[in-house]
C-alpha atoms as a PDB file:
ATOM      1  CA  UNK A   1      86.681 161.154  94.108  1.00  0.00           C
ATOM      2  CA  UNK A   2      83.031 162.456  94.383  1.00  0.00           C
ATOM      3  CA  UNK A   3      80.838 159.593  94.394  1.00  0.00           C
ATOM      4  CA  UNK A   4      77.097 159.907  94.832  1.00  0.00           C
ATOM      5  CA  UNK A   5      75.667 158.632  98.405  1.00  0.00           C
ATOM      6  CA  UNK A   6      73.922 155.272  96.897  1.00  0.00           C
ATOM      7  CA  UNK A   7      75.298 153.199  93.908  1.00  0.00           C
ATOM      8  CA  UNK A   8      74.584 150.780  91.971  1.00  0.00           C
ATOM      9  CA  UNK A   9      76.293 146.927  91.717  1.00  0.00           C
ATOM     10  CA  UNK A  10      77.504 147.862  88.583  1.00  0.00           C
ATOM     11  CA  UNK A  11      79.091 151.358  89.538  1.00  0.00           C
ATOM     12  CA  UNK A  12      80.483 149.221  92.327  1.00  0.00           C
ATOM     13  CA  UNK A  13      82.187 146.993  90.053  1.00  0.00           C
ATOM     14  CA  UNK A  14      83.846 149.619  88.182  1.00  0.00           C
ATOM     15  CA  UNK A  15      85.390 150.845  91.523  1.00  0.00           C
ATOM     16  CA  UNK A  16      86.487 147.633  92.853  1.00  0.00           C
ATOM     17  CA  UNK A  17      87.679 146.721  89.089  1.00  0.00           C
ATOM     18  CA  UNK A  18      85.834 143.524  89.197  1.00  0.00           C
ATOM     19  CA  UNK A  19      82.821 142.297  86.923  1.00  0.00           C
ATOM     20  CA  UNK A  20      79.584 143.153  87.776  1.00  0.00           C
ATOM     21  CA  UNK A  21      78.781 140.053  88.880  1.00  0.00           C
ATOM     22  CA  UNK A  22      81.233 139.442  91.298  1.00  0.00           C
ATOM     23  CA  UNK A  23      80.260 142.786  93.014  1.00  0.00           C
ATOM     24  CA  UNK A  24      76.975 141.888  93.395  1.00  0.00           C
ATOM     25  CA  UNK A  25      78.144 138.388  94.883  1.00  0.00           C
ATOM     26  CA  UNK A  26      80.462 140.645  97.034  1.00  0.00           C
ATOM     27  CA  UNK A  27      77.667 142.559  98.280  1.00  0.00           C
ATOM     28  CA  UNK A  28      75.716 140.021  99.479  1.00  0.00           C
ATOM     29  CA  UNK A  29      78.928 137.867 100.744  1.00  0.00           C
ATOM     30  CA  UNK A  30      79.614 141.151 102.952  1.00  0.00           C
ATOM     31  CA  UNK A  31      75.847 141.678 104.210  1.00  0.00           C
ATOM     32  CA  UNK A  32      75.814 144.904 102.748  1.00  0.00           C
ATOM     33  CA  UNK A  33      72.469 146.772 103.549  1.00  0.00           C
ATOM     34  CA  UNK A  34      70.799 147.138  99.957  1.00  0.00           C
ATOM     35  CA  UNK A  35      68.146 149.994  98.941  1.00  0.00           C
ATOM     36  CA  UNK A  36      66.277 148.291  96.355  1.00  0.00           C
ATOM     37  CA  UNK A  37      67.068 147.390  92.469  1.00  0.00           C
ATOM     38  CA  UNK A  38      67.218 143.715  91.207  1.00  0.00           C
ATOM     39  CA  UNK A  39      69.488 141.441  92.799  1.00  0.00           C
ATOM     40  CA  UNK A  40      71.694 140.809  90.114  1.00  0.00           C
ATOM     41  CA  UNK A  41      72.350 144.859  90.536  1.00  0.00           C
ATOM     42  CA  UNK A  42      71.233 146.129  93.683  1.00  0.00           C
ATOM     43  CA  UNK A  43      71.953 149.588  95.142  1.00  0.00           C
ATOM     44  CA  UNK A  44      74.412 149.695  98.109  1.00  0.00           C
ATOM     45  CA  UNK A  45      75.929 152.979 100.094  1.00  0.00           C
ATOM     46  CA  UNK A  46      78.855 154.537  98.327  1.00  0.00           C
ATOM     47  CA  UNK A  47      80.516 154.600 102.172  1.00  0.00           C
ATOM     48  CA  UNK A  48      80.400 150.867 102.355  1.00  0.00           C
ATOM     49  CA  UNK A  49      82.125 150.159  98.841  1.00  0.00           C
ATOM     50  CA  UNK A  50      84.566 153.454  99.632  1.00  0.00           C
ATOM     51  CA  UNK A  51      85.488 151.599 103.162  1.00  0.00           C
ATOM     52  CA  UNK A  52      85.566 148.301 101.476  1.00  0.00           C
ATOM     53  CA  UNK A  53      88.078 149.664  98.699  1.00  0.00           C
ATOM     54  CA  UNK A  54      90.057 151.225 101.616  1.00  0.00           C
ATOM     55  CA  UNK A  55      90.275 147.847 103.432  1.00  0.00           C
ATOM     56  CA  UNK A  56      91.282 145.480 100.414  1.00  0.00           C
ATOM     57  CA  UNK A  57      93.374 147.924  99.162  1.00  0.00           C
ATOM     58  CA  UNK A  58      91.927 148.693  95.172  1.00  0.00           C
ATOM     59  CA  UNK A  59      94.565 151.432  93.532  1.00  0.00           C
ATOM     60  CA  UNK A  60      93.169 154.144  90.979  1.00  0.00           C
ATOM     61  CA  UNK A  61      96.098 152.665  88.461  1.00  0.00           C
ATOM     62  CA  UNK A  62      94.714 148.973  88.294  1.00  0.00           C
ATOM     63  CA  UNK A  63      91.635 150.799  86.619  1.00  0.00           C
ATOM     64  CA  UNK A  64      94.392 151.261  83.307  1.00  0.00           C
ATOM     65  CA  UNK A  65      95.967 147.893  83.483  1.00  0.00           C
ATOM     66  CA  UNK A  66      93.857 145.257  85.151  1.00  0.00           C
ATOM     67  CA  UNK A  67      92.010 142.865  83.905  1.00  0.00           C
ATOM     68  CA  UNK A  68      88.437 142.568  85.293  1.00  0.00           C
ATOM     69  CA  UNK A  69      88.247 139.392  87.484  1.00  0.00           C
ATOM     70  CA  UNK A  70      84.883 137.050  86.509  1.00  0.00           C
ATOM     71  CA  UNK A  71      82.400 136.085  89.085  1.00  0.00           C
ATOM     72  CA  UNK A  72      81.714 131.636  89.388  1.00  0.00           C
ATOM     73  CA  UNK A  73      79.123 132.088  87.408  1.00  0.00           C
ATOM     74  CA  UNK A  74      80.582 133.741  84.023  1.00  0.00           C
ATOM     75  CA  UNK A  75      83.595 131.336  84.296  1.00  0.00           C
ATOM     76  CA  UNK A  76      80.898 128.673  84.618  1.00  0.00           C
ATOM     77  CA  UNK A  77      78.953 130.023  81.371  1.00  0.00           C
ATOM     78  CA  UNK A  78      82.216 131.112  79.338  1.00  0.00           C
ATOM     79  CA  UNK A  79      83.211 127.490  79.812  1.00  0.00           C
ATOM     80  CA  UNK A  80      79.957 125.551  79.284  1.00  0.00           C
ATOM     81  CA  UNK A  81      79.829 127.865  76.185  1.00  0.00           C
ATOM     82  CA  UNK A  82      83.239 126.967  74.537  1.00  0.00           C
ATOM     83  CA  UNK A  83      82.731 123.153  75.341  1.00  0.00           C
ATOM     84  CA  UNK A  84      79.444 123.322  73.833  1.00  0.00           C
ATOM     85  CA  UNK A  85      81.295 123.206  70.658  1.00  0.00           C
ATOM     86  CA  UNK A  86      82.839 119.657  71.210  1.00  0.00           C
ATOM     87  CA  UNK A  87      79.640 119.157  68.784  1.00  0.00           C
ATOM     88  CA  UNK A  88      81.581 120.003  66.134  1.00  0.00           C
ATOM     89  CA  UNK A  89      84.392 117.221  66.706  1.00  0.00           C
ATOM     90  CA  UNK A  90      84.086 113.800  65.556  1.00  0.00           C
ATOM     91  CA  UNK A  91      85.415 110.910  66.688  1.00  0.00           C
ATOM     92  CA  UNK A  92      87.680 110.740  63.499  1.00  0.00           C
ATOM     93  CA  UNK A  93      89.013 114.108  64.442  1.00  0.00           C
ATOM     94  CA  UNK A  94      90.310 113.207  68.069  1.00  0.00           C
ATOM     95  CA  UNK A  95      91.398 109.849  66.561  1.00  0.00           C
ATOM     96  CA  UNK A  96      93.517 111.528  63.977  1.00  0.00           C
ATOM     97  CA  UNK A  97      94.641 114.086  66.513  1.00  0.00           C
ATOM     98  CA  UNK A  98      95.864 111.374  68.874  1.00  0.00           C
ATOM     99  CA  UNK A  99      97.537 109.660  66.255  1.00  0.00           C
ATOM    100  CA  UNK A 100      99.863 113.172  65.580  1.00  0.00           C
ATOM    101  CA  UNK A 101     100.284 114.364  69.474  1.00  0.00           C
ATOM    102  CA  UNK A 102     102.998 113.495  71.443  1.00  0.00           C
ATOM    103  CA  UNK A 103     103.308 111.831  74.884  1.00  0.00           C
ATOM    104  CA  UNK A 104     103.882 115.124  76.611  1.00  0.00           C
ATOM    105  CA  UNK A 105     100.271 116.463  74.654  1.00  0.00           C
ATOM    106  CA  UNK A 106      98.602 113.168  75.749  1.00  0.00           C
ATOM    107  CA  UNK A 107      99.382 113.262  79.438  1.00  0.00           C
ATOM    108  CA  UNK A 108      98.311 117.182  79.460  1.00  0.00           C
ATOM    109  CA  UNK A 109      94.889 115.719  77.633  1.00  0.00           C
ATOM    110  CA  UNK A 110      94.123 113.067  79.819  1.00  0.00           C
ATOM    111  CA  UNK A 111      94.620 116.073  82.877  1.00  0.00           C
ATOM    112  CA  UNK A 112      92.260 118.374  80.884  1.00  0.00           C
ATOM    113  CA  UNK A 113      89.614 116.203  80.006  1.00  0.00           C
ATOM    114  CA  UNK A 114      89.481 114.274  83.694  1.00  0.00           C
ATOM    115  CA  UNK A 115      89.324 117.495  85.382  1.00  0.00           C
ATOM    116  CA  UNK A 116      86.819 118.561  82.712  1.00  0.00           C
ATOM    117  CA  UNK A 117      84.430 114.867  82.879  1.00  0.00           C
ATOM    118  CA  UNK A 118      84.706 115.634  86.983  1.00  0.00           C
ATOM    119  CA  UNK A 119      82.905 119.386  86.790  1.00  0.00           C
ATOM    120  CA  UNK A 120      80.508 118.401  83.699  1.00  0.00           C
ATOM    121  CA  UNK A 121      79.717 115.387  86.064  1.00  0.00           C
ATOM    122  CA  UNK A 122      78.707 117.830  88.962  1.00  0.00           C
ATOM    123  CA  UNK A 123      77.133 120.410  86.846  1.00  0.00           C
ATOM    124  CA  UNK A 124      74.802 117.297  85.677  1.00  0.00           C
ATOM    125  CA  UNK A 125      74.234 115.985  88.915  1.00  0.00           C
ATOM    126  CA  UNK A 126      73.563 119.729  90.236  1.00  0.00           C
ATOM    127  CA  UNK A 127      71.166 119.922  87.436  1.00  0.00           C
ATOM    128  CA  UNK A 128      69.231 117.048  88.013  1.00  0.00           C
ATOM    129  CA  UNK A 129      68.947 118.072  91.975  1.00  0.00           C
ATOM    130  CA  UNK A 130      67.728 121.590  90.401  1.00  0.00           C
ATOM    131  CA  UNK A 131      64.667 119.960  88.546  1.00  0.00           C
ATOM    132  CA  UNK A 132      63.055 119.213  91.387  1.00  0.00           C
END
């Protein structure tokens, strides 16, 4: 594989066969040495991600297959995306669904929307600590 000496976070990701994101969290996480760009896509030495793809083991095949892993933060904004649309429910809606679910689609609910209420919770209270 001829890679050039310095790369990019993104060219990173594409090696490791994780978002770009999460390679530049993995860069920093490691203490990699960086040789300037923004932070969100700094460059790095090809040696480091080469030795760091040696060490975790990343195989040329799960480049076909695999599905690219998210970094915290895009599962954070994919989520706060799709629950942004609870604006479109009304309470008539969720009262008509619970009248139609079943006891095994309750319990599963309550799970959902407890573990749900307990991360909106600390994304509000992380929020208002941000503000200051």
């Amino acid at each position: 594989m001829s890679v050039p000496v310095f790369i990019d976070a993104a060219y990173a990701a594409e090696l490791l066969h994780i978002s770009p994101d999460a390679a530049a969290d993995l860069i920093r996480e490691r203490g990699f040495r960086t040789y300037g760009g923004p932070s969100s896509n700094p460059f790095v030495r090809s040696a480091d991600i080469l030795a760091l793809i040696d060490e975790i083991g990343v195989k040329d095949e799960e480049a076909s297959g695999s599905k690219r892993l998210k970094s915290g933060s895009s599962r954070v904004q994919t989520r706060l995306t799709a629950d942004a649309r609870w604006v479109d429910v009304e309470e008539d809606d969720i009262r008509s669904w619970l009248s139609r679910a079943d006891s095994a689609r309750k319990r599963a609910a309550r799970t959902a929307a407890e573990n749900a209420m307990s991360k909106l919770s600390l994304i509000l209270a992380l929020l208002d600590q941000d503000r200051g």
